[in-house]
C-alpha atoms as a PDB file:
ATOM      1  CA  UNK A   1     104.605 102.899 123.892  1.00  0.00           C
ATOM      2  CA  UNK A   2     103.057 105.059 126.621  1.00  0.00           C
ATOM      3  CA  UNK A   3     105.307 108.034 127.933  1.00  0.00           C
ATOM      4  CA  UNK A   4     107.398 106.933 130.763  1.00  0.00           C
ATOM      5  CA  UNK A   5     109.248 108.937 133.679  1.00  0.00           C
ATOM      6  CA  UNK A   6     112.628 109.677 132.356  1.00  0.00           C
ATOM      7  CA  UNK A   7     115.455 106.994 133.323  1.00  0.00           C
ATOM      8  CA  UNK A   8     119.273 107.445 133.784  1.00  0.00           C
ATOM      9  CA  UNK A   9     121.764 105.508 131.522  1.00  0.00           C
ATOM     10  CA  UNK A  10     125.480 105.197 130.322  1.00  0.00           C
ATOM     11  CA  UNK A  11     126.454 105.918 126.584  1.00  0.00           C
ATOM     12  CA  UNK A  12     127.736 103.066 125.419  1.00  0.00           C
ATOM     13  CA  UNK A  13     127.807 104.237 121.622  1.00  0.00           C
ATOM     14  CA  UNK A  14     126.914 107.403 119.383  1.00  0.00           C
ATOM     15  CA  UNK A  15     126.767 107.270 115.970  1.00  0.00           C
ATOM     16  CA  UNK A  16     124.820 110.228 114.146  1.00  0.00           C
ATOM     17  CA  UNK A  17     121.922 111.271 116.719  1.00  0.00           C
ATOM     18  CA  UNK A  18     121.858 107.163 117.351  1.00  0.00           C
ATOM     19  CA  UNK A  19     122.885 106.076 120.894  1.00  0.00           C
ATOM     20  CA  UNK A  20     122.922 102.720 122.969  1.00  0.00           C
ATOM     21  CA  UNK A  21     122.926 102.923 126.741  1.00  0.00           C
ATOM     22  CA  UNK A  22     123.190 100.962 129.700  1.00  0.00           C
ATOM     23  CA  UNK A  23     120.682 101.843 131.981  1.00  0.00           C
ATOM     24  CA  UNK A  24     120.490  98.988 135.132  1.00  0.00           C
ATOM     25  CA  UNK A  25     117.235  98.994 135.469  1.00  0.00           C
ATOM     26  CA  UNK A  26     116.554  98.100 131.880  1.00  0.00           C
ATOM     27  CA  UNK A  27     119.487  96.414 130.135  1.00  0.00           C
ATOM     28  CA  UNK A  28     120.929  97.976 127.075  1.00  0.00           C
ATOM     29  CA  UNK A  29     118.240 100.841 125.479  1.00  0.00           C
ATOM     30  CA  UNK A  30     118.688 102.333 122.236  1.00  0.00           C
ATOM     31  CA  UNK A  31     117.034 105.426 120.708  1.00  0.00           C
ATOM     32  CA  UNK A  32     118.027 109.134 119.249  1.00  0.00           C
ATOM     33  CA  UNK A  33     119.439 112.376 120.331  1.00  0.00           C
ATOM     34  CA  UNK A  34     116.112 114.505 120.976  1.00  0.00           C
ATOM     35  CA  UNK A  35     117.693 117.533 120.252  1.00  0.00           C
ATOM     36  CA  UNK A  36     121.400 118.575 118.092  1.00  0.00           C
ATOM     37  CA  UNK A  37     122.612 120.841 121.000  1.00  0.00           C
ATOM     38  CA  UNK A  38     122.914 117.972 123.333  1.00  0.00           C
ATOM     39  CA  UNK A  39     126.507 117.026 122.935  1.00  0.00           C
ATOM     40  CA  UNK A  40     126.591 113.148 123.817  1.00  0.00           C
ATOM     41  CA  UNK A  41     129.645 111.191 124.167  1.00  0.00           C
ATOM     42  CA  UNK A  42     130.790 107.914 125.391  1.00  0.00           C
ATOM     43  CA  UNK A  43     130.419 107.739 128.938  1.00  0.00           C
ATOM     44  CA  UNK A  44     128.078 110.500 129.287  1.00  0.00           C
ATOM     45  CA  UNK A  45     125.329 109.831 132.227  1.00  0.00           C
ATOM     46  CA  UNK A  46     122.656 110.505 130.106  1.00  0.00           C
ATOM     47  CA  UNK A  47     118.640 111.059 130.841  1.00  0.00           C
ATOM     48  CA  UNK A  48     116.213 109.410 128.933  1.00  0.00           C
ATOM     49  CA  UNK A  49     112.623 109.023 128.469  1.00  0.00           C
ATOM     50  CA  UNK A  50     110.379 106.679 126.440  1.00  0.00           C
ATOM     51  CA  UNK A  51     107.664 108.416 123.729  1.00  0.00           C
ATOM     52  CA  UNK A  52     105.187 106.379 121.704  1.00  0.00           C
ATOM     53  CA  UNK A  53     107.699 106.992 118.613  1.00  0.00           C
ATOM     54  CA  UNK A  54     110.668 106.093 120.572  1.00  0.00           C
ATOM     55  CA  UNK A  55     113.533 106.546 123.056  1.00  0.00           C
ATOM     56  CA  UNK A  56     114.666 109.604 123.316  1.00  0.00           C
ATOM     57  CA  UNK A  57     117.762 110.970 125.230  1.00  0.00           C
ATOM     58  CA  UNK A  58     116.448 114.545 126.725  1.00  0.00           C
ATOM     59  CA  UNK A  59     119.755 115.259 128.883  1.00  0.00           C
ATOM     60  CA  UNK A  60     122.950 115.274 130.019  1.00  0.00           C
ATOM     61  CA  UNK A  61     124.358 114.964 133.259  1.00  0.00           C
ATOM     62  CA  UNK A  62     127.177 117.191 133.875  1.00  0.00           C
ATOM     63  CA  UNK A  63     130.607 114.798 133.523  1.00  0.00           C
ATOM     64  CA  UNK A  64     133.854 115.423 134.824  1.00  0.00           C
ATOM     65  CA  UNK A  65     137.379 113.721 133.355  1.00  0.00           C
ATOM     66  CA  UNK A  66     136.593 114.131 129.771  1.00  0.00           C
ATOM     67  CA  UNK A  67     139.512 113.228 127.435  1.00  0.00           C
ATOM     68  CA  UNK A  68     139.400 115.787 124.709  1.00  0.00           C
ATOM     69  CA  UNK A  69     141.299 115.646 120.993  1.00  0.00           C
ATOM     70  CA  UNK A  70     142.148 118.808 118.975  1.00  0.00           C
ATOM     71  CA  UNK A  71     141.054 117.755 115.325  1.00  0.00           C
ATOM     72  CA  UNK A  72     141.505 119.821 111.755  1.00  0.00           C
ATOM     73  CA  UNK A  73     141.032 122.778 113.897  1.00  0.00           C
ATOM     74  CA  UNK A  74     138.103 121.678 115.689  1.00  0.00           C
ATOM     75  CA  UNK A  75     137.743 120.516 119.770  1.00  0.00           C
ATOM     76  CA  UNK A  76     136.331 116.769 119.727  1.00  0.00           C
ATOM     77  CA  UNK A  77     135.184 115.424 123.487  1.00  0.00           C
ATOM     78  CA  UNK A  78     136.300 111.672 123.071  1.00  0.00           C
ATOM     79  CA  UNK A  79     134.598 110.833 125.722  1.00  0.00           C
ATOM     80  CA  UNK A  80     133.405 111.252 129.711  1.00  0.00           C
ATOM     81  CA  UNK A  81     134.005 110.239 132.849  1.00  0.00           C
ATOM     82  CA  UNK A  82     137.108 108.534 132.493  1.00  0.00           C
ATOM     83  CA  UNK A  83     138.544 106.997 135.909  1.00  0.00           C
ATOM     84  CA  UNK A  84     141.363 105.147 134.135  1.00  0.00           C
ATOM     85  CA  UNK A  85     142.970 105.765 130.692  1.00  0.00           C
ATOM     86  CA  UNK A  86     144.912 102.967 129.649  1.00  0.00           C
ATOM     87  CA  UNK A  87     147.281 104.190 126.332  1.00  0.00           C
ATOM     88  CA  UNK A  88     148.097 101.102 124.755  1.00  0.00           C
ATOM     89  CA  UNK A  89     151.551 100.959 123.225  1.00  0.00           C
ATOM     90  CA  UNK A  90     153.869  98.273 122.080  1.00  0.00           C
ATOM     91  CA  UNK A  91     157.688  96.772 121.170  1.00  0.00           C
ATOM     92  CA  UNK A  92     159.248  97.611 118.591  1.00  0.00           C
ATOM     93  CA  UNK A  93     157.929 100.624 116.124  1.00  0.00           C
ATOM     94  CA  UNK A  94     154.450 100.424 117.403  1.00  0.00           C
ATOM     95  CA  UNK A  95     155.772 101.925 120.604  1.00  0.00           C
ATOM     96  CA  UNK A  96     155.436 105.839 119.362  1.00  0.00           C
ATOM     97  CA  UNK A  97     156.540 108.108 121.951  1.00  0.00           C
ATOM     98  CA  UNK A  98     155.856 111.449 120.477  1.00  0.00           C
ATOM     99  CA  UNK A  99     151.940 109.910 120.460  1.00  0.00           C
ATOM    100  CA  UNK A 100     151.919 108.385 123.687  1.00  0.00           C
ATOM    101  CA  UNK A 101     153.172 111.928 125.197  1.00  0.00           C
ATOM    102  CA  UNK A 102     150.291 113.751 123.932  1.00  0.00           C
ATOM    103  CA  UNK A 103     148.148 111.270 125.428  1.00  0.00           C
ATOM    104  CA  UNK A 104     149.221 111.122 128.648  1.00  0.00           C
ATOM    105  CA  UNK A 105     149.517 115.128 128.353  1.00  0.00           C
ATOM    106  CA  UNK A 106     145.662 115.024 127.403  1.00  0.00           C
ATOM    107  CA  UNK A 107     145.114 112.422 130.774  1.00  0.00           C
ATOM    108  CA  UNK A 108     147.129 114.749 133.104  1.00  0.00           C
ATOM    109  CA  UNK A 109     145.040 118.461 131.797  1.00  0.00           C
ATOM    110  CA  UNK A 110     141.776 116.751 132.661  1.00  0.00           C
ATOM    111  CA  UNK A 111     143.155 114.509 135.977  1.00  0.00           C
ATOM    112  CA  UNK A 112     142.542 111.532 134.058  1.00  0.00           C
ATOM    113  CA  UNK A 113     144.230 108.724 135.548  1.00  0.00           C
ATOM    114  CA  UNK A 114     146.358 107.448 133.145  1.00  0.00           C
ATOM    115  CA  UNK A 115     148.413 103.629 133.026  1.00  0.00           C
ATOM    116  CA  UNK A 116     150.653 103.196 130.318  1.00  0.00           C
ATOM    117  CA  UNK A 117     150.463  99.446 128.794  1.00  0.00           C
ATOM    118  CA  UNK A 118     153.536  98.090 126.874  1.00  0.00           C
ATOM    119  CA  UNK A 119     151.611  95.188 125.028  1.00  0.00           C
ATOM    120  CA  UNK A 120     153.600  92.342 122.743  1.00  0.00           C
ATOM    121  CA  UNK A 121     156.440  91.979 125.298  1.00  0.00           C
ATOM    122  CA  UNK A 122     156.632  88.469 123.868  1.00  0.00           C
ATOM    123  CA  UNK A 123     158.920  89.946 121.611  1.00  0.00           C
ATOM    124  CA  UNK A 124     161.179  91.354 124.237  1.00  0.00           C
ATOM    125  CA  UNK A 125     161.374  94.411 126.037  1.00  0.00           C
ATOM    126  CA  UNK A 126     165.075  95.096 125.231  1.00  0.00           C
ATOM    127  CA  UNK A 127     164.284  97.023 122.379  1.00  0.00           C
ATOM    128  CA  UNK A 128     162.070  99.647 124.130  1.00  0.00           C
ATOM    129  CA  UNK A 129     163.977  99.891 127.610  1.00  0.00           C
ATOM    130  CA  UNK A 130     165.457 103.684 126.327  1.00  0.00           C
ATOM    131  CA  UNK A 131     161.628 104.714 126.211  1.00  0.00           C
ATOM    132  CA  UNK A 132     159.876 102.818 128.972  1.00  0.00           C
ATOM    133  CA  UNK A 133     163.460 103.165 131.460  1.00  0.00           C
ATOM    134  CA  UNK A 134     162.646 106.926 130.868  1.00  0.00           C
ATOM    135  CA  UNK A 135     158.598 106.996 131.321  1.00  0.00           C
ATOM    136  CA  UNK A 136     159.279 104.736 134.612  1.00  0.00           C
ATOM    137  CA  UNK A 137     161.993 107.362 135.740  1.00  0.00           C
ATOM    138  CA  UNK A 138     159.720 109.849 135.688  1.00  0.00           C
ATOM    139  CA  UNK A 139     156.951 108.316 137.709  1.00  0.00           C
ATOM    140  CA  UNK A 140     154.453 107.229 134.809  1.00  0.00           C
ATOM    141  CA  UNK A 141     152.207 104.135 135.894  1.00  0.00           C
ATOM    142  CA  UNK A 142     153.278 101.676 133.490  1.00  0.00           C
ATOM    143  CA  UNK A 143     152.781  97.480 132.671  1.00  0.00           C
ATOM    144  CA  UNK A 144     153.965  95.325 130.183  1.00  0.00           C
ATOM    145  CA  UNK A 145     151.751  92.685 129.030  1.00  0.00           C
ATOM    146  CA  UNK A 146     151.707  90.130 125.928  1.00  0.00           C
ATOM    147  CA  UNK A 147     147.712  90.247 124.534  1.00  0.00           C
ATOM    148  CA  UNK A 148     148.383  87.290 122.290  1.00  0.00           C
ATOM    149  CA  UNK A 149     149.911  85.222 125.193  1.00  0.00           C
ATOM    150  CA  UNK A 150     147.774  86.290 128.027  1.00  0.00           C
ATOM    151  CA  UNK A 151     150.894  87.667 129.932  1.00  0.00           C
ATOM    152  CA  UNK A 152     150.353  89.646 133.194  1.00  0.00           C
ATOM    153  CA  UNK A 153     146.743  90.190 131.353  1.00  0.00           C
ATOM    154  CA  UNK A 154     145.807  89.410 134.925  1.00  0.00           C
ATOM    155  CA  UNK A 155     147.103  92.221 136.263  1.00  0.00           C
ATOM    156  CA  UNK A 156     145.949  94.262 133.603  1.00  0.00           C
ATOM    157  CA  UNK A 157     142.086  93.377 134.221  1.00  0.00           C
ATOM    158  CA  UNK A 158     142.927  94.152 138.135  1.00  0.00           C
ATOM    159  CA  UNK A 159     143.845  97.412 137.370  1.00  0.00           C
ATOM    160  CA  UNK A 160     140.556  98.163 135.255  1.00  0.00           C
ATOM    161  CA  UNK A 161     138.416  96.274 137.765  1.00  0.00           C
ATOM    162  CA  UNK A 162     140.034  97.897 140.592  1.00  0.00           C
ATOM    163  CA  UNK A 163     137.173  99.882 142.580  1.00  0.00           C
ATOM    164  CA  UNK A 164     136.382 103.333 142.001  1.00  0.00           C
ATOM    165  CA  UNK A 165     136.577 102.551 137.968  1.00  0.00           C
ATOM    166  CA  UNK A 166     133.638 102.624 136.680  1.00  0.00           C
ATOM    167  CA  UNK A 167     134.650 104.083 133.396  1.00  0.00           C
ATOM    168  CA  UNK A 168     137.902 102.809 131.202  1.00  0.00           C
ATOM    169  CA  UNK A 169     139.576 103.664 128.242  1.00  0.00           C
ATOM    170  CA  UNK A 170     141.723 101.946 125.801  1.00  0.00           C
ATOM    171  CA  UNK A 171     143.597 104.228 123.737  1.00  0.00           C
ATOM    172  CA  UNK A 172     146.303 104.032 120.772  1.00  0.00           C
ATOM    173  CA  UNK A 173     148.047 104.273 117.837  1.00  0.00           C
ATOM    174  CA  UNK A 174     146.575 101.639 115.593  1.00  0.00           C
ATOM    175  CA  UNK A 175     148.691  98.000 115.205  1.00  0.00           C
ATOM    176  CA  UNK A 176     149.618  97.811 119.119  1.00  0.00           C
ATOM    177  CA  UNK A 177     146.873  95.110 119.622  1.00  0.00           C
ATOM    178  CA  UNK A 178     144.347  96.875 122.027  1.00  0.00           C
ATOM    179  CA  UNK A 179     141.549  94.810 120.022  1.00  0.00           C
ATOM    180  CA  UNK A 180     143.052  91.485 121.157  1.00  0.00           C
ATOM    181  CA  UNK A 181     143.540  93.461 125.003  1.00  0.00           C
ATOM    182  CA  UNK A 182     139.684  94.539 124.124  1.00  0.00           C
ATOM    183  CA  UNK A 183     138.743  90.698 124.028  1.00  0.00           C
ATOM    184  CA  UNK A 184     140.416  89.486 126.697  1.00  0.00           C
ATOM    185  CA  UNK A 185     139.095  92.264 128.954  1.00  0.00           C
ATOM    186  CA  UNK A 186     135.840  91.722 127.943  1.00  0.00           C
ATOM    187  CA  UNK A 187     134.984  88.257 126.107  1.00  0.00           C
ATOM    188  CA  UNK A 188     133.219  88.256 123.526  1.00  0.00           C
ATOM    189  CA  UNK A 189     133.296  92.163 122.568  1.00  0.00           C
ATOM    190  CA  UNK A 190     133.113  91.680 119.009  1.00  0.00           C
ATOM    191  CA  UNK A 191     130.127  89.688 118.938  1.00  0.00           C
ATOM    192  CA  UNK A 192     128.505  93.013 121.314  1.00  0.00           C
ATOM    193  CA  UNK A 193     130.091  95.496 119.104  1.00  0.00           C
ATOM    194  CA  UNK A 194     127.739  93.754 116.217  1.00  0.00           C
ATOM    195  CA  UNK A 195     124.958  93.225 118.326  1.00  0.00           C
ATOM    196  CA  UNK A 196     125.057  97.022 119.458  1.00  0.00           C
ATOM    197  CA  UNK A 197     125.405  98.281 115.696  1.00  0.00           C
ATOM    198  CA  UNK A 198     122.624  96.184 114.537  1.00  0.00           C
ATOM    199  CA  UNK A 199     120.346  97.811 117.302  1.00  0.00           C
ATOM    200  CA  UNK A 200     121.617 101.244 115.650  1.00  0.00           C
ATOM    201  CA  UNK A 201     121.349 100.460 112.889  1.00  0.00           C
ATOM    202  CA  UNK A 202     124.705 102.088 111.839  1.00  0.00           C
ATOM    203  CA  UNK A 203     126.599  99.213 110.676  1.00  0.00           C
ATOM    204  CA  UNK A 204     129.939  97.723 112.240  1.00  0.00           C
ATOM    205  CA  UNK A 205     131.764 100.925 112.179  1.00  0.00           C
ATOM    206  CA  UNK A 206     134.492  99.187 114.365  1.00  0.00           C
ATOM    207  CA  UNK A 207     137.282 101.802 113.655  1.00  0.00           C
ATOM    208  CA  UNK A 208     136.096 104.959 113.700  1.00  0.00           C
ATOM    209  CA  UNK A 209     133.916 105.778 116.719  1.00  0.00           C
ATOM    210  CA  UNK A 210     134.753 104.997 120.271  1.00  0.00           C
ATOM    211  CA  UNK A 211     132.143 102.378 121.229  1.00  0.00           C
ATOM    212  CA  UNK A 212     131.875 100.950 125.030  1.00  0.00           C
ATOM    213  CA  UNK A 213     131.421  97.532 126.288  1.00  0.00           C
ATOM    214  CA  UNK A 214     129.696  96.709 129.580  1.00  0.00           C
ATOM    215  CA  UNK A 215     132.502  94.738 131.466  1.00  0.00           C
ATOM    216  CA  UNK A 216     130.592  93.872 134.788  1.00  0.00           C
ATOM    217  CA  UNK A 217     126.980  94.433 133.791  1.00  0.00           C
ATOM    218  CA  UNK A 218     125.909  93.709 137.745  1.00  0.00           C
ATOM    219  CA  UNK A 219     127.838  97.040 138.845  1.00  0.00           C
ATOM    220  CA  UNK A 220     127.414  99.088 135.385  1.00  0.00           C
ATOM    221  CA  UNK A 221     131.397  98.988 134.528  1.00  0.00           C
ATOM    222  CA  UNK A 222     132.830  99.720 131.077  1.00  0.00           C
ATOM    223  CA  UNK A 223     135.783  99.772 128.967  1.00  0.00           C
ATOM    224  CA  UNK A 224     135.723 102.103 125.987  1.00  0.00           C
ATOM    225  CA  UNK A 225     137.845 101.530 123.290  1.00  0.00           C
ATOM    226  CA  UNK A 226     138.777 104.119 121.310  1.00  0.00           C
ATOM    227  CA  UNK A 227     139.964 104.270 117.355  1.00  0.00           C
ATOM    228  CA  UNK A 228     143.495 104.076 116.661  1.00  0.00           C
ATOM    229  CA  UNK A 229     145.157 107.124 115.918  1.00  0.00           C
ATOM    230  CA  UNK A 230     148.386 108.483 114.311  1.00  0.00           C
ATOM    231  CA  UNK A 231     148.126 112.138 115.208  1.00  0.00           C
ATOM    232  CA  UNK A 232     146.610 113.310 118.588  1.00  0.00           C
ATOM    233  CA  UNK A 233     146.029 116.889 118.403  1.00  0.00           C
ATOM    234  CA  UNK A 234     146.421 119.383 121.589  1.00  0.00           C
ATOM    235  CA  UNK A 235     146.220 122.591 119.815  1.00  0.00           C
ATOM    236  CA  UNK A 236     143.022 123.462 122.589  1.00  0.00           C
ATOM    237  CA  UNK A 237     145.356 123.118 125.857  1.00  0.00           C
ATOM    238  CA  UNK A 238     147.507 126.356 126.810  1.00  0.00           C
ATOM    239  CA  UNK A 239     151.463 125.964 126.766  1.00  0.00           C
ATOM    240  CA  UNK A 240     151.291 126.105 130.471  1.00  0.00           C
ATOM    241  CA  UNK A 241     149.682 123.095 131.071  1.00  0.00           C
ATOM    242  CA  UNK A 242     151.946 121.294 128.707  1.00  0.00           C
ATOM    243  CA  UNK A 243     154.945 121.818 130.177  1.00  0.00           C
ATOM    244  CA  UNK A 244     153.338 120.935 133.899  1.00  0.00           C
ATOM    245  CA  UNK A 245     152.195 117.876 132.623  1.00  0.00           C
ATOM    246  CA  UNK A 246     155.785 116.636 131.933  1.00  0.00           C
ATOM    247  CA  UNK A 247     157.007 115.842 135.130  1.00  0.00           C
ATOM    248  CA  UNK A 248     160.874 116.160 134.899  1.00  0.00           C
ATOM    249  CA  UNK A 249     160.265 119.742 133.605  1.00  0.00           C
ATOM    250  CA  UNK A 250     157.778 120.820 136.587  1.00  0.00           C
ATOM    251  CA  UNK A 251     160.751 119.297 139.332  1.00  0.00           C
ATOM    252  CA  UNK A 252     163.803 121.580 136.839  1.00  0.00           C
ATOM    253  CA  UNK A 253     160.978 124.219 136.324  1.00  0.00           C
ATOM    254  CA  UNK A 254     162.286 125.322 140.012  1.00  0.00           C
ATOM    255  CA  UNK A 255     165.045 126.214 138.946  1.00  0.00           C
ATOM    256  CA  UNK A 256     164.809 128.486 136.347  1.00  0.00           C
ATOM    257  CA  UNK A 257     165.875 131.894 136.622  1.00  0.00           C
ATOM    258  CA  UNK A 258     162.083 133.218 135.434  1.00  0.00           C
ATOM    259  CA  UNK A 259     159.336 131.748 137.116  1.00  0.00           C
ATOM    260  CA  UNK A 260     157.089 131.955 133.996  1.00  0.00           C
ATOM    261  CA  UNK A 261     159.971 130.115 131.738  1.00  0.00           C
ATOM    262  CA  UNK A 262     158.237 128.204 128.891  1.00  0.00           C
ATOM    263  CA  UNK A 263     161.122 126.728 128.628  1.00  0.00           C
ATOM    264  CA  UNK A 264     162.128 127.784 125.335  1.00  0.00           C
ATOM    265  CA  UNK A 265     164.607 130.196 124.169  1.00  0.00           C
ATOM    266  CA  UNK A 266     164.368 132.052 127.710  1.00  0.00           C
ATOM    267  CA  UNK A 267     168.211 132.528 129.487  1.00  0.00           C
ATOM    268  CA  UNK A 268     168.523 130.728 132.683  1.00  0.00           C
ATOM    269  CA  UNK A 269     166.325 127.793 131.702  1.00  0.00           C
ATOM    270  CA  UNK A 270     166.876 124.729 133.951  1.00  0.00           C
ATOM    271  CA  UNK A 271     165.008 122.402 131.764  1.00  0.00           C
ATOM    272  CA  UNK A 272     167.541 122.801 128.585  1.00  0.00           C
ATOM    273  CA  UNK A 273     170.269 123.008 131.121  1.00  0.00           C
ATOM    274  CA  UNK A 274     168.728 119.388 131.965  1.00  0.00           C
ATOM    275  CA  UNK A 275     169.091 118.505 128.656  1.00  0.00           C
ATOM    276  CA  UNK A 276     172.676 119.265 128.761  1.00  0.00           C
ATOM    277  CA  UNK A 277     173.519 117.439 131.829  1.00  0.00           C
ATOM    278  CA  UNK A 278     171.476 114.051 130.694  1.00  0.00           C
ATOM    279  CA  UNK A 279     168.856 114.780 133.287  1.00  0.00           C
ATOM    280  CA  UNK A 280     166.322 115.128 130.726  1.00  0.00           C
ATOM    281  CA  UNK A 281     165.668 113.292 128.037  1.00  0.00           C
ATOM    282  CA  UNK A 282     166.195 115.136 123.943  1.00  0.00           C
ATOM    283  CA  UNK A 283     163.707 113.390 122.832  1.00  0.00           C
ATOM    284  CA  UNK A 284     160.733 113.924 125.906  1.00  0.00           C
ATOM    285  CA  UNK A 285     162.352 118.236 125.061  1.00  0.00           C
ATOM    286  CA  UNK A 286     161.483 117.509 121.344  1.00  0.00           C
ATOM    287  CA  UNK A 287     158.028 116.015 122.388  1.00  0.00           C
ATOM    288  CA  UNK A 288     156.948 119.464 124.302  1.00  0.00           C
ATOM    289  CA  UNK A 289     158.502 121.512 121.390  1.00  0.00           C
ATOM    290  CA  UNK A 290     156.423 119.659 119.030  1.00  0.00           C
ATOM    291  CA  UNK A 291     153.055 120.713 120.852  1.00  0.00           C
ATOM    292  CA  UNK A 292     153.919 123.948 121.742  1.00  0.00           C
ATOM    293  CA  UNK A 293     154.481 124.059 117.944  1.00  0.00           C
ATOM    294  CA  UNK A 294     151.259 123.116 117.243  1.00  0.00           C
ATOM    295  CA  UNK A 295     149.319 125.091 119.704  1.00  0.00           C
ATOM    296  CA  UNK A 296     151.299 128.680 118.524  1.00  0.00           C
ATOM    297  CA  UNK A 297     150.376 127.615 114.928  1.00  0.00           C
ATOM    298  CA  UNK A 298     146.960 127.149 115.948  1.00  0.00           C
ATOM    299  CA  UNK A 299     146.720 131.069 117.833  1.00  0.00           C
ATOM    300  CA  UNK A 300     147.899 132.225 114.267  1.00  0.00           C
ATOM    301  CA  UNK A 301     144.366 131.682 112.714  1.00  0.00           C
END
């Protein structure tokens, strides 16, 4: 093909130096990296240029709410411009709070909206209310929903449709059903995840890349969804911003006797008096211990 003017476009998926973007003007366009030092992630505005061997991406636009993931001692950028992060939890084991804290930890460092999405209520509720009484208590946006049932699903697709998102994000721990949320979201998203890979050529890698699906291709809106994960690393954000992203510490934080109290072994600490007292939660404490764990580790090497 003759060289064209470069073009602006959405990452939809990147697998290798492989991408698929949306691009309005032109429908879904796939092509190659031009070069190894652009790094390209889901929901990167990207620039991009036809050649007579190709599509080529040449650029990227600089992006703002990336959600980022420590990983075996590396920094991985998920992926960009996030309006909404939806962590997908649900009753019953699959409701892990230690990995739902990191996320919305992650969410709050980058001002990453975040809604917190209680799926399989079908099952009842009752045996999460100690977790979810305690995430609602402390002001996280929060829905319970039943995927298999199509339960307050409605409300769930108003909250990702709501204007001003452009870009959404499914995240999890894997077994919580955010593939069935996936489909109902966006009908049909298995069939595009195939037709997508084909275009790649990369094969239906369907749990281990994020990939994103155009949910309103008129207006350029997706949903990413994001691999399931066990372990959600935050070994790349300071202690600091930890502890202000839990929000029951930050209002006892006040109160401490130093105003730089990490809140650990420090005297006069309001947030382990809060412990004490029942304000605060053991296990949310435990939760912030376990990071700050990891990130000290992580300073050793």
């Amino acid at each position: 093909m003759a060289e064209q003017a470069a073009s602006t476009g959405r990452v939809l998926e990147v697998s290798r130096r492989y991408v698929a973007l949306f691009s309005g003007a032109t429908g879904i366009v796939t092509g190659m990296v031009s070069s190894k030092a652009l790094d390209v992630v889901v929901g990167d505005l990207v620039t991009f240029e036809g050649r007579d061997d190709g599509v080529f991406v040449t650029g990227v636009l600089p992006a703002s709410r990336s959600l980022y993931r420590s990983y075996r001692g590396s920094l991985k950028r998920m992926g960009a411009n996030i309006d909404l992060l939806c962590v997908i939890a649900g009753v019953g084991q699959v409701l892990n709070p230690v990995v739902v804290d990191r996320m919305l930890v992650a969410a709050k460092v980058q001002l990453i909206p975040a809604l917190l999405v209680v799926n399989k209520s079908d099952l009842g509720v009752g045996s999460v209310e100690a977790v979810t009484s305690v995430y609602r208590s402390i002001g996280v946006d929060m829905l319970f929903c039943s995927a298999k049932h199509g339960d307050n699903l409605n409300e769930l697709e108003r909250r990702v449709g709501a204007a001003g998102v452009r870009v959404a994000a499914l995240c999890g721990v894997s077994g919580v059903g955010k593939s069935t949320i996936l489909n109902q979201l966006v009908p049909g998203a298995k069939a595009r995840t195939g037709e997508v890979s084909a275009r790649t050529g990369q094969g239906k890698q369907t749990t281990t890349q994020p990939r994103a699906f155009l949910a309103d291709p008129t207006g350029g809106r997706i949903i990413i969804d994001f691999p399931g994960v066990q372990f959600f690393g935050l070994s790349h954000v300071a202690v600091e911003q930890v502890a202000a992203a839990f929000p029951e510490f930050v209002e006892a934080s006040a109160r401490c006797r130093f105003s730089n109290c990490r809140h650990l072994k420090e005297p006069g600490c309001a947030v382990r008096s809060g412990i004490d007292s029942g304000e605060i939660a053991r296990w949310r404490y435990d939760s912030y211990l376990q990071i700050v764990e990891e990130i000290e580790e992580a300073r050793e090497y």
